[in-house]
Protein backbone atom coordinates (compact mmCIF):
# COMPACT_ATOMS: atom_id res chain seq x y z
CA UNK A 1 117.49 10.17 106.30
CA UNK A 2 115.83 9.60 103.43
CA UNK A 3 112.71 11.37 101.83
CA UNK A 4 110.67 11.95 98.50
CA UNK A 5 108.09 14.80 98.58
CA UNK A 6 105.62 15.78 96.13
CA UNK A 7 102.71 18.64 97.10
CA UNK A 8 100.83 20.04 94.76
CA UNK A 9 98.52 23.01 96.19
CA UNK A 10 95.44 24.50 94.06
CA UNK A 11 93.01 27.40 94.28
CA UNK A 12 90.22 25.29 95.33
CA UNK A 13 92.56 24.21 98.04
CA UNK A 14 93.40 20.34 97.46
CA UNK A 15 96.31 19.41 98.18
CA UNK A 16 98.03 15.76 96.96
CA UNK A 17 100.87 14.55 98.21
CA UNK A 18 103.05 11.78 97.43
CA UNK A 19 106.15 10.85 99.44
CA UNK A 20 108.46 8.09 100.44
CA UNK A 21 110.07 8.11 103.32
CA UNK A 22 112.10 6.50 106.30
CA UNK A 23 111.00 5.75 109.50
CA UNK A 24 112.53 8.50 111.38
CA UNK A 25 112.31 10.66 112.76
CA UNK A 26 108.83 12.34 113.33
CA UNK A 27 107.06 14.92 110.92
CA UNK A 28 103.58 16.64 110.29
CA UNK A 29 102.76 18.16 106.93
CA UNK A 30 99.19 20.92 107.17
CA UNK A 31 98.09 23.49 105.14
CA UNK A 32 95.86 26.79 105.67
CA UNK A 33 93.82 28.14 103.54
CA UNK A 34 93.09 31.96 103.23
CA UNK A 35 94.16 32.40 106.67
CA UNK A 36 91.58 29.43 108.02
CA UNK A 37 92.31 26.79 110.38
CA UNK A 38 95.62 24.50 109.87
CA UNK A 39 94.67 20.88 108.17
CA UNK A 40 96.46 17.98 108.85
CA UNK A 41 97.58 16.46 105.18
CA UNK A 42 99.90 13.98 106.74
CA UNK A 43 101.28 12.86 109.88
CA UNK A 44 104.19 10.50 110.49
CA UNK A 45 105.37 8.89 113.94
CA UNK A 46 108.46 7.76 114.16
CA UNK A 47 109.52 4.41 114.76
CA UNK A 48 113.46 4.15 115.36
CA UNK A 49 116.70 4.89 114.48
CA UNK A 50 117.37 1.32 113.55
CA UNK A 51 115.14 1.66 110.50
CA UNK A 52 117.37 4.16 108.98
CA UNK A 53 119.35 1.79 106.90
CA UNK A 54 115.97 1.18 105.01
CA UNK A 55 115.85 3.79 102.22
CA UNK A 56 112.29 4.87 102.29
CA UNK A 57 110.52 1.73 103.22
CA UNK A 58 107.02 3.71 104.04
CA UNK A 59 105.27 6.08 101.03
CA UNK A 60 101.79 7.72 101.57
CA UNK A 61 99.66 8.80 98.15
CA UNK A 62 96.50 10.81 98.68
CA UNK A 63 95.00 13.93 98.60
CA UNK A 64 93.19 16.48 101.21
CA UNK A 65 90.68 18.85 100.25
């Protein structure tokens, strides 16, 4: 597996992220802020294990305030 993650998290609670990534498996990156409700930043559903051999073939750039 194969991944690139960059979060970034400020006061006013934005949060970028940039990433590349395989296709497996599954993940879900949230954040909280001062104790509030979790906030879905990114989600990823897997595909297979046969896209494995492909270093990183999906990337996601965007932020969540």
């Amino acid at each position: 597996m194969s991944y690139t993650l960059y979060v970034t998290m400020y006061t006013n609670g934005s949060v970028p992220v940039k990433e590349k990534y395989d296709g497996y498996p599954s993940y879900e990156i949230c954040k909280r802020v001062d104790g509030g409700p979790l906030k879905t930043v990114c989600r990823f559903t897997q595909q297979t294990t046969s896209s494995l051999p492909y270093s990183e073939e999906h990337s996601v750039n965007k932020t969540v305030s």
